[in-house]
C-alpha atoms as a PDB file:
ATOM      1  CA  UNK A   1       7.431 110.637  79.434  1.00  0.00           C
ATOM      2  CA  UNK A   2       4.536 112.119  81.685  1.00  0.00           C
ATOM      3  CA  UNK A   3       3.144 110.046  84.191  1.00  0.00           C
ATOM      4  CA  UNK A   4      -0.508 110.873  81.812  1.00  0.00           C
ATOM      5  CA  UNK A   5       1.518 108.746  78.759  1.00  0.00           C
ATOM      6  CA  UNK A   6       2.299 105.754  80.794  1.00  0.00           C
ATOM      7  CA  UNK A   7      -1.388 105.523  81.970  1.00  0.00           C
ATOM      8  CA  UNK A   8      -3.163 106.359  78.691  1.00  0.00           C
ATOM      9  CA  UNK A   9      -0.335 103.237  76.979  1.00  0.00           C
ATOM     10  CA  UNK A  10      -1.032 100.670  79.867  1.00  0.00           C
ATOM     11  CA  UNK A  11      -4.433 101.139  79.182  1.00  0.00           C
ATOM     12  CA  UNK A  12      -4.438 101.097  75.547  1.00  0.00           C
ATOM     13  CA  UNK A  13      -2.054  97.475  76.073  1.00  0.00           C
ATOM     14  CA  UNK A  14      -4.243  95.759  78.518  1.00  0.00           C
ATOM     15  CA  UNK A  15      -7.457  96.910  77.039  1.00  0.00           C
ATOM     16  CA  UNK A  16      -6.517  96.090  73.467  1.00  0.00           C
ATOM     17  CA  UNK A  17      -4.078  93.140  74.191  1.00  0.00           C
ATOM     18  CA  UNK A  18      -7.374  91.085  74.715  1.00  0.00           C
ATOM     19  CA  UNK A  19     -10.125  93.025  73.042  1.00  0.00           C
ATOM     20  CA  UNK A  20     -10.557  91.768  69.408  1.00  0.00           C
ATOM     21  CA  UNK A  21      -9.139  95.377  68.309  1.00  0.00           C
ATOM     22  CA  UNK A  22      -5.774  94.970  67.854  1.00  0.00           C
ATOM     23  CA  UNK A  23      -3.304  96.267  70.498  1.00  0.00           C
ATOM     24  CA  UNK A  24      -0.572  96.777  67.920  1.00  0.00           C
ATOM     25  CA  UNK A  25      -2.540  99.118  65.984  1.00  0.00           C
ATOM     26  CA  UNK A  26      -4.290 101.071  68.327  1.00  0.00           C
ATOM     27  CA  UNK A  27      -0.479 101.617  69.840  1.00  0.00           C
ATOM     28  CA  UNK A  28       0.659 102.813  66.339  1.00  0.00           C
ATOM     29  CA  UNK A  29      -2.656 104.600  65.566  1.00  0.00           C
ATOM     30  CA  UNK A  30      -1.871 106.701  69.283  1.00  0.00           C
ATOM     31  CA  UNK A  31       1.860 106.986  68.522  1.00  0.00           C
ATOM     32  CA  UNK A  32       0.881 109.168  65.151  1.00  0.00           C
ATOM     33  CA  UNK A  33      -1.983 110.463  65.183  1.00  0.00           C
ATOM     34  CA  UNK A  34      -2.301 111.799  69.044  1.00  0.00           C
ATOM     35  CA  UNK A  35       1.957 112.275  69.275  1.00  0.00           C
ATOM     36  CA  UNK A  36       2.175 110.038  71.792  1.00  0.00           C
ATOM     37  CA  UNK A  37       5.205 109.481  72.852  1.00  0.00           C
ATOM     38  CA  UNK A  38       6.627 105.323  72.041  1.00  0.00           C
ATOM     39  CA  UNK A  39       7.326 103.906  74.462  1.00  0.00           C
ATOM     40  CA  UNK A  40      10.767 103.558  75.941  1.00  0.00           C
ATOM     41  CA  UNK A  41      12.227  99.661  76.380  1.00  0.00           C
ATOM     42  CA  UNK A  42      11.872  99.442  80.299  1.00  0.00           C
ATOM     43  CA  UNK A  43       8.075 100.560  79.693  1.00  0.00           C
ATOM     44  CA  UNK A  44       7.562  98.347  77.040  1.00  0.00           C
ATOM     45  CA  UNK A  45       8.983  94.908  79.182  1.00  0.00           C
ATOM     46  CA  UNK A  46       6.821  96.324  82.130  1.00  0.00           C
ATOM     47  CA  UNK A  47       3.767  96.620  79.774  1.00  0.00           C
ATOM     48  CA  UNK A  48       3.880  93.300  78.553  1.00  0.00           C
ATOM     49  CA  UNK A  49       4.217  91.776  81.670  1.00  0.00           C
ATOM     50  CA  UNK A  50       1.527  93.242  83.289  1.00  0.00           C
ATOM     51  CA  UNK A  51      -0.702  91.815  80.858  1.00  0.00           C
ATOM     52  CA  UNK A  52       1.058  88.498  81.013  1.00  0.00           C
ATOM     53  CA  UNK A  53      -0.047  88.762  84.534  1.00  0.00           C
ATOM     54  CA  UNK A  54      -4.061  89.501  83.687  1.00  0.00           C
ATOM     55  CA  UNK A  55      -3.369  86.013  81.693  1.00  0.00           C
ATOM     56  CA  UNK A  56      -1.813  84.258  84.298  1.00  0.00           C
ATOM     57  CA  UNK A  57      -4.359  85.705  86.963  1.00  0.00           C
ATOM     58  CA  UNK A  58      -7.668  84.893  85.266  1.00  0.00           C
ATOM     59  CA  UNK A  59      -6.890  81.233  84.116  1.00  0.00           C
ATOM     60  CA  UNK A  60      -4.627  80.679  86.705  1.00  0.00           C
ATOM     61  CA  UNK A  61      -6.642  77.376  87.778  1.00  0.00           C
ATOM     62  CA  UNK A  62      -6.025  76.311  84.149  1.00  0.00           C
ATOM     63  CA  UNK A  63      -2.305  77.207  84.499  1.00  0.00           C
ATOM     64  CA  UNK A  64      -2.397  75.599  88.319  1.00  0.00           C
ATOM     65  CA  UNK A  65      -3.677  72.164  86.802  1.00  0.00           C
ATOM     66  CA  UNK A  66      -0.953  71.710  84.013  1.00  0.00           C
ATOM     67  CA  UNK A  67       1.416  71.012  86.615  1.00  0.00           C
ATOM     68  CA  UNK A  68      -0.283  67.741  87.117  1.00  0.00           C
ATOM     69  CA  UNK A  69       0.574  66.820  83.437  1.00  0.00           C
ATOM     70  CA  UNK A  70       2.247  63.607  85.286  1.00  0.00           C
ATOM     71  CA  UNK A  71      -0.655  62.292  86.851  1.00  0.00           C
ATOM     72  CA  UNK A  72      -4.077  63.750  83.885  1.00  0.00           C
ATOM     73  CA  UNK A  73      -3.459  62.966  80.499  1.00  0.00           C
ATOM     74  CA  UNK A  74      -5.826  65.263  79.786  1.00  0.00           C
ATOM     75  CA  UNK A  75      -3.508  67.902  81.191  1.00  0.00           C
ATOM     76  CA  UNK A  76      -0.764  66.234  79.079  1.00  0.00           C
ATOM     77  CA  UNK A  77      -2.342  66.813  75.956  1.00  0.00           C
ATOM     78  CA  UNK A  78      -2.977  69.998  76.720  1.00  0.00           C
ATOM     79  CA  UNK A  79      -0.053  70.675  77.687  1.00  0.00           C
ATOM     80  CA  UNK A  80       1.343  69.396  74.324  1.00  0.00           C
ATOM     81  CA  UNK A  81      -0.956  71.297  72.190  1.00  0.00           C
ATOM     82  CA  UNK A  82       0.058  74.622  73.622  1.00  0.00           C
ATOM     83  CA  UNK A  83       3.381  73.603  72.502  1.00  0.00           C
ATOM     84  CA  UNK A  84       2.572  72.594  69.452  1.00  0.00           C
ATOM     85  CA  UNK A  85       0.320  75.777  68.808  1.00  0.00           C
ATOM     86  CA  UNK A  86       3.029  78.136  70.168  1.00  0.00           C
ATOM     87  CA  UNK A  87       5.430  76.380  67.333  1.00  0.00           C
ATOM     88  CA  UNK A  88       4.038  78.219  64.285  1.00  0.00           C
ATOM     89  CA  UNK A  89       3.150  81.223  66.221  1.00  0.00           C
ATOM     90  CA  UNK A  90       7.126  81.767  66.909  1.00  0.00           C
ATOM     91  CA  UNK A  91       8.108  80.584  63.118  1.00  0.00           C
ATOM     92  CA  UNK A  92       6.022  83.405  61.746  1.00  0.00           C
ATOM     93  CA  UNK A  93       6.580  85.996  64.253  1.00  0.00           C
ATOM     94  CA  UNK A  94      10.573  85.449  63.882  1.00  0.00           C
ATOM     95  CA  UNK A  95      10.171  86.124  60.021  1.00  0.00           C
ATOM     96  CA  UNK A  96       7.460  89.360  60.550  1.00  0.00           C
ATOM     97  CA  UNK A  97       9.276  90.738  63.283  1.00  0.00           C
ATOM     98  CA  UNK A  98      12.271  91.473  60.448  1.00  0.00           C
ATOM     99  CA  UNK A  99       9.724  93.751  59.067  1.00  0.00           C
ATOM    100  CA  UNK A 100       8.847  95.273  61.867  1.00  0.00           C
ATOM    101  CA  UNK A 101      10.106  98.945  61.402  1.00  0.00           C
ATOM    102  CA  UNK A 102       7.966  99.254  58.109  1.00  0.00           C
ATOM    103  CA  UNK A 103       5.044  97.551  59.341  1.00  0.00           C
ATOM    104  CA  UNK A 104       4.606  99.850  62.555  1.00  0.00           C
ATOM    105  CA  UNK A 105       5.234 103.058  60.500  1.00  0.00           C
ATOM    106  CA  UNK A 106       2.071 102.806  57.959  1.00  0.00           C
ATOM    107  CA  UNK A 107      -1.542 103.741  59.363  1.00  0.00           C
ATOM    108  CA  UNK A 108      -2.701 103.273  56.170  1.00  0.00           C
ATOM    109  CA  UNK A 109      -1.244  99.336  56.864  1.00  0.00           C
ATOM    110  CA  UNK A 110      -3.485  99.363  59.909  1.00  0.00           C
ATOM    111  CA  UNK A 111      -6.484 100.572  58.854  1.00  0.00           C
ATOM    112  CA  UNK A 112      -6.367  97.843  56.042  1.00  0.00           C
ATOM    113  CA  UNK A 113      -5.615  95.220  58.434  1.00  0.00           C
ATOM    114  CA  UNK A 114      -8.545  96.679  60.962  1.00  0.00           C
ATOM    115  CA  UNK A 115     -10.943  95.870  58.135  1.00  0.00           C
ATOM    116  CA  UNK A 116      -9.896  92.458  57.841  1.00  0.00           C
ATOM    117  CA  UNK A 117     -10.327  92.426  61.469  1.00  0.00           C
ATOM    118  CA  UNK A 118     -13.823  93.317  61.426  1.00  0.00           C
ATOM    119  CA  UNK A 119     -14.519  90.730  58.997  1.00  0.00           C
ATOM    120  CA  UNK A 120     -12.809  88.000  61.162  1.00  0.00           C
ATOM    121  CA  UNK A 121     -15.363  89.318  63.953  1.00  0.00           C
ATOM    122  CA  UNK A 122     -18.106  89.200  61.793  1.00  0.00           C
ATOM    123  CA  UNK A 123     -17.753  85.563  60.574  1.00  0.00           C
ATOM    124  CA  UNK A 124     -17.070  84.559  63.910  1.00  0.00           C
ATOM    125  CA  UNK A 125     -20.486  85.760  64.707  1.00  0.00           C
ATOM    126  CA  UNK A 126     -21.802  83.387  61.785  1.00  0.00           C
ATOM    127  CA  UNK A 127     -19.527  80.403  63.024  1.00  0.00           C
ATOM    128  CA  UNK A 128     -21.756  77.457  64.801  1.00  0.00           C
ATOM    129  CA  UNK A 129     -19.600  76.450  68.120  1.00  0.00           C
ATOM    130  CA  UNK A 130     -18.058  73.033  67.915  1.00  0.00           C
ATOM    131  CA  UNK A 131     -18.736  70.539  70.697  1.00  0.00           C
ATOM    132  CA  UNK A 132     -15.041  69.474  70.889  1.00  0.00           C
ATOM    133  CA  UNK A 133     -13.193  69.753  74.337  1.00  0.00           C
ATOM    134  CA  UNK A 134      -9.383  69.413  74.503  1.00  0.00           C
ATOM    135  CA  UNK A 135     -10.393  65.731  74.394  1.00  0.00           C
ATOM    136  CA  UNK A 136     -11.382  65.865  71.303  1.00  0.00           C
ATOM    137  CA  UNK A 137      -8.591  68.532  69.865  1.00  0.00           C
ATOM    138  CA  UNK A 138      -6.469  67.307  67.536  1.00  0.00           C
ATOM    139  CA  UNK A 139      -2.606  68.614  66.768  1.00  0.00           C
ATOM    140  CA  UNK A 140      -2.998  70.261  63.785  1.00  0.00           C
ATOM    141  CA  UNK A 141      -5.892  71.971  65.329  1.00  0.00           C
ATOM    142  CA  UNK A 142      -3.644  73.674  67.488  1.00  0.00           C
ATOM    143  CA  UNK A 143      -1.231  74.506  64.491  1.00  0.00           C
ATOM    144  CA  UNK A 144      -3.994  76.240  62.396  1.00  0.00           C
ATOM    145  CA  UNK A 145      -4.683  78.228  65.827  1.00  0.00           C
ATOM    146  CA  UNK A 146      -0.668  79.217  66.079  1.00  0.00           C
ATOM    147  CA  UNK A 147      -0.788  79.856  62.275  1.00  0.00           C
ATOM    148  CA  UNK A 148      -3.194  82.828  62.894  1.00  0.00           C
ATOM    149  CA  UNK A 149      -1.562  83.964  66.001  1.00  0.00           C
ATOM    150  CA  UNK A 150       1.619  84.500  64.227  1.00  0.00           C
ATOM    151  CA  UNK A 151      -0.328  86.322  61.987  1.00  0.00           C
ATOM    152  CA  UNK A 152      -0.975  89.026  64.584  1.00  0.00           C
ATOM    153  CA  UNK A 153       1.727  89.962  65.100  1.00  0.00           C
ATOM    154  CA  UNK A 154       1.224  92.036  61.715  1.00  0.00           C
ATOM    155  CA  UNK A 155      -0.645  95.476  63.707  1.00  0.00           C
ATOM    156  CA  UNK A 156      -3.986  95.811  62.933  1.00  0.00           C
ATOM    157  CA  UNK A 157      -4.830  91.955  63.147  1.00  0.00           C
ATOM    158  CA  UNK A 158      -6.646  90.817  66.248  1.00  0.00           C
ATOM    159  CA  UNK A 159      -4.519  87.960  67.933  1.00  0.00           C
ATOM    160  CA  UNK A 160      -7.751  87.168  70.420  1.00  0.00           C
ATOM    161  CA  UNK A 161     -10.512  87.336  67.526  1.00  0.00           C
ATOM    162  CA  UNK A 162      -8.204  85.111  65.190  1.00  0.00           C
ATOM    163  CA  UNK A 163      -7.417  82.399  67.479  1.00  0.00           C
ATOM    164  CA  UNK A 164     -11.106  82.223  68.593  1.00  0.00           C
ATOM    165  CA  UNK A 165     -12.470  81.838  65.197  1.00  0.00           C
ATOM    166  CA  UNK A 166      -9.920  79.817  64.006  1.00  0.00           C
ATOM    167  CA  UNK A 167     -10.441  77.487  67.101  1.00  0.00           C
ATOM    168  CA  UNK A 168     -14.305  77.701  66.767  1.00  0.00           C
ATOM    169  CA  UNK A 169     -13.528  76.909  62.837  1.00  0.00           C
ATOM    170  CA  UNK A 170     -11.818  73.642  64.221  1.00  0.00           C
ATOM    171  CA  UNK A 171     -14.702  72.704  65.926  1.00  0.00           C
ATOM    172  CA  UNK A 172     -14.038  73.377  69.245  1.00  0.00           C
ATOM    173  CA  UNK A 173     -17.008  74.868  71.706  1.00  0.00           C
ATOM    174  CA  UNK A 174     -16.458  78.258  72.785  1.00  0.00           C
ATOM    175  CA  UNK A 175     -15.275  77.169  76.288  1.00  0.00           C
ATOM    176  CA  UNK A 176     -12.027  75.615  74.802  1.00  0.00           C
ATOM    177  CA  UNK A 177     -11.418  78.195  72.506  1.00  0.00           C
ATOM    178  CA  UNK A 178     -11.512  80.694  75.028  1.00  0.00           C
ATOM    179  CA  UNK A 179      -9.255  78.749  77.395  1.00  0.00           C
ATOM    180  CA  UNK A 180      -6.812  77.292  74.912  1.00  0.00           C
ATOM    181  CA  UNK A 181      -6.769  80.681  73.075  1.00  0.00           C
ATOM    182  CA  UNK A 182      -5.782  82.789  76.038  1.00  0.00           C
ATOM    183  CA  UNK A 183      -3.436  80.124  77.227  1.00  0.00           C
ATOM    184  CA  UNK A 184      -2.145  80.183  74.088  1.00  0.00           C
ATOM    185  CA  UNK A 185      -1.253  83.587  74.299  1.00  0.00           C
ATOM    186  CA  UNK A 186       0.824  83.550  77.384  1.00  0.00           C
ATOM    187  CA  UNK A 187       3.603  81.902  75.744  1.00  0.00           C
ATOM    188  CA  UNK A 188       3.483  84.281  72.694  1.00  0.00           C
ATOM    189  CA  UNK A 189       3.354  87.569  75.515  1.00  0.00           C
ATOM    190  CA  UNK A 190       6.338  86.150  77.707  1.00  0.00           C
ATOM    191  CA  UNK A 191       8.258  85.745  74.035  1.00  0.00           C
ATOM    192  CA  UNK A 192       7.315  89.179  72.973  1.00  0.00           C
ATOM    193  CA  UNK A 193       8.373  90.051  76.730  1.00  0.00           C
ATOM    194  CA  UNK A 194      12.290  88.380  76.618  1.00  0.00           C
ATOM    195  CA  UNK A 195      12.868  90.097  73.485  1.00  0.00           C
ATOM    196  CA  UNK A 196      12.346  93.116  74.197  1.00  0.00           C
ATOM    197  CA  UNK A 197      14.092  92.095  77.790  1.00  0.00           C
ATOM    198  CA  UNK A 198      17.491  91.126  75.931  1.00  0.00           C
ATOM    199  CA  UNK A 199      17.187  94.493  73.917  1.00  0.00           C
ATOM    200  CA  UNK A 200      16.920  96.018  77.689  1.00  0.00           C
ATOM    201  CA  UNK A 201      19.976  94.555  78.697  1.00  0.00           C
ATOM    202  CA  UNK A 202      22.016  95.996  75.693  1.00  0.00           C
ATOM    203  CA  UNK A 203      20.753  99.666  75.956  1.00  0.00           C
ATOM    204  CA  UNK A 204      20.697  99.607  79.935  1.00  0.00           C
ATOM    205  CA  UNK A 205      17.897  99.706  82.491  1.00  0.00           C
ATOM    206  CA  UNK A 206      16.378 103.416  82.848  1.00  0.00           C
ATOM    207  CA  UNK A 207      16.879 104.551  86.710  1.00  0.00           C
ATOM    208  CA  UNK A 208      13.811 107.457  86.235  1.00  0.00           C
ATOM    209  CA  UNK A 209      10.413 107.302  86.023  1.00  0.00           C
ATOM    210  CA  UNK A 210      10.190 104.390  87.582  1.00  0.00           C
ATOM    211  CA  UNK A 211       6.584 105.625  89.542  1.00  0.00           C
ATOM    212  CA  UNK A 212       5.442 105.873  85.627  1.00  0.00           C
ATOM    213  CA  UNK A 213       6.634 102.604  85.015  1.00  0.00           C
ATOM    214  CA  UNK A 214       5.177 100.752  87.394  1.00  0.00           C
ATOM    215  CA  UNK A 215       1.759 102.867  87.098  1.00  0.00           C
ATOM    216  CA  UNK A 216       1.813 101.848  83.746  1.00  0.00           C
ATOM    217  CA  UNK A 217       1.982  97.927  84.482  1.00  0.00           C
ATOM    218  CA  UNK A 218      -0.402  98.235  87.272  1.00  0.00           C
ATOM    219  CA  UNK A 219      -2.740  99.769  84.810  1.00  0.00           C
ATOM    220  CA  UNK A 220      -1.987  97.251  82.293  1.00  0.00           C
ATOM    221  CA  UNK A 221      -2.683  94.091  84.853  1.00  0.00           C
ATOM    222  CA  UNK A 222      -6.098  95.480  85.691  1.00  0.00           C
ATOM    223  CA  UNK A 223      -7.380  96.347  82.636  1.00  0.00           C
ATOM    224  CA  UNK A 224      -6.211  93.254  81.199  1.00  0.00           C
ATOM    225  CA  UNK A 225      -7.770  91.525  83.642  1.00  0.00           C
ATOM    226  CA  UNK A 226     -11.067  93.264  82.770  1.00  0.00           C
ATOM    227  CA  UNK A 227     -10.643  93.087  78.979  1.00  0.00           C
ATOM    228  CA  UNK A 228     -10.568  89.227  79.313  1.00  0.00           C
ATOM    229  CA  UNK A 229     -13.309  88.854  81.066  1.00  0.00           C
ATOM    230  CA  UNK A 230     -15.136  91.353  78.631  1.00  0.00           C
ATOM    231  CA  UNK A 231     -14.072  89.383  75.914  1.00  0.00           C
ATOM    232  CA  UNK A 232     -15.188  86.216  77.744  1.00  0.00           C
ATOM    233  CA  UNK A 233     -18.708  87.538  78.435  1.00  0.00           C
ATOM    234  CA  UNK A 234     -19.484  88.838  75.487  1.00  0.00           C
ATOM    235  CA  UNK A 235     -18.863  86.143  73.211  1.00  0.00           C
ATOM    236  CA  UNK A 236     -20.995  84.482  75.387  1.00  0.00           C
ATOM    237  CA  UNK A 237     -23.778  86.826  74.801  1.00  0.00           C
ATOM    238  CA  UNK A 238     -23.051  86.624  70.286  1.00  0.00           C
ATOM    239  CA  UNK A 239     -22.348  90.212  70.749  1.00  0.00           C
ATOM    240  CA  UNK A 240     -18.741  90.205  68.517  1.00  0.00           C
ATOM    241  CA  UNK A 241     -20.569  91.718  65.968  1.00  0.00           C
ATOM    242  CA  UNK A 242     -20.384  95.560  67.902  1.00  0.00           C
ATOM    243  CA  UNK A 243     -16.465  95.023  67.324  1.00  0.00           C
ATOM    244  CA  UNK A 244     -16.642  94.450  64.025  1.00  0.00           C
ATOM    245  CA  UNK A 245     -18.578  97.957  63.461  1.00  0.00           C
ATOM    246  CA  UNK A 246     -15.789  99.205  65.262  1.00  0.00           C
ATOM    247  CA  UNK A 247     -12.921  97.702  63.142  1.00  0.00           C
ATOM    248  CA  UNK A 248     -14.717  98.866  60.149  1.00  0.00           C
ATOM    249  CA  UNK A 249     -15.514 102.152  61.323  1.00  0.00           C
ATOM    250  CA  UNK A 250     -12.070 103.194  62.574  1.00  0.00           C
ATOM    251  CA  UNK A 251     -10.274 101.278  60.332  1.00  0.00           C
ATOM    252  CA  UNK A 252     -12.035 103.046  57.282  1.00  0.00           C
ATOM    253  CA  UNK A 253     -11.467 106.895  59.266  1.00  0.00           C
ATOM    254  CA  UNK A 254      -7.486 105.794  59.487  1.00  0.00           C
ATOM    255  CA  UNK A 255      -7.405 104.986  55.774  1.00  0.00           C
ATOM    256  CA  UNK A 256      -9.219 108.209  55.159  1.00  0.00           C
ATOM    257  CA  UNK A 257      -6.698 109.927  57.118  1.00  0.00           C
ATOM    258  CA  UNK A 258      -3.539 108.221  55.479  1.00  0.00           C
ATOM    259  CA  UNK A 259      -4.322 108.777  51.760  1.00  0.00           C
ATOM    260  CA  UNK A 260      -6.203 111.775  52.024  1.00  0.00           C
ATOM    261  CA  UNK A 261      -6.266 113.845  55.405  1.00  0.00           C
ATOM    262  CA  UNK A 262      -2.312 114.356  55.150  1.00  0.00           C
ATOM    263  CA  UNK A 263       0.231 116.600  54.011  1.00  0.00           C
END
């Protein structure tokens, strides 16, 4: 793999990890239709983490103050409903993940799923904020939000827009969704992360390329980082709506491409 590849894929992860876009199907989309290269198992561990580490780094107050769980209930609780949320979230991503060799072979699959994306984004848009803090969360709130993680896993589905509107859906004000959401993900990442870790372990750690590697996951940190905070601002601003266009455009080009544009 060229040093270029490793780049141009810790990019794609960090930027569309957290972008309402899908970082599973823009990987597939890049894999056939530019022939770029997958990527190997030590990139793919290093990939994930870096973006686990954009998670850690940008709520890492959050993060800091569930170790006081002991001493603020209200850390408790939350503390509980990221458990809770990640339960579902696992559950469906064990049974997907069986399927995971057709699903990450068919654009076509993706640029369905990008469409259902867009309209995800778009209702979000619609969706009046709730006024409920973690306070006020209850637990099957947080299941419903770990139902549509798990969800995500399928490529072309948006883990970030999903959560969000299905924690705004629940009532909760966009603060809270934003923090439980991306909290919620860190769990789901460092899963994703010790799979393919264990899979690592069985084929061997590769001893070149290791400048690539970590360029990669350096590039995959920092544009996570900045793809959060993106995400962050703009829903701020009601501007979700530019992201659905984009869903719907590309995801209407790929389906173009896979029924009509091939041999």
């Amino acid at each position: 793999m060229q040093i270029w590849e490793a780049a141009l894929l810790g990019l794609i992860q960090g930027l569309t990890e957290f972008l309402p876009v899908s970082s599973s199907g823009h990987l597939v989309l890049f894999q056939e239709l530019l022939g770029l290269k997958e990527p190997g198992v030590t990139l793919e561990v290093i990939l994930h983490f870096g973006t686990l580490l954009s998670v850690f780094w940008v709520f890492r107050h959050d993060f800091l103050n569930l170790l006081k769980f002991r001493q603020d209930k209200s850390q408790a609780k939350l503390m509980l409903l990221l458990i809770i949320g990640i339960i579902p979230t696992g559950l469906i991503g064990l049974i997907i993940n069986r399927y995971t060799d057709i699903l990450f072979q068919s654009i076509l699959l993706v640029g369905i799923m990008l469409i259902v994306t867009g309209i995800i984004l778009k209702i979000l848009t619609f969706l009046p904020a709730g006024r409920n803090s973690v306070k006020g969360m209850q637990f099957k709130d947080a299941l419903w939000i770990g139902i549509f993680q798990g969800f995500a896993v399928i490529p072309g589905i948006s883990r970030s827009g999903s959560t969000i509107m299905a924690a705004i859906w629940r009532g909760l004000d966009r603060d809270t969704a934003v923090r439980y959401s991306f909290m919620l993900a860190a769990p789901a990442i460092l899963g994703a992360t010790l799979l393919e870790m264990r899979e690592l372990l069985v084929t061997g750690i590769e001893s070149v390329q290791i400048l690539h590697y970590s360029i990669g996951g350096l590039i995959s940190f920092l544009s996570g980082v900045a793809a959060i905070k993106i995400f962050i601002n703009l829903l701020a601003r009601h501007k979700f709506q530019y992201f659905a266009y984009y869903c719907w455009i590309i995801g209407l080009i790929v389906i173009t491409v896979a029924m009509f544009g091939r041999n």
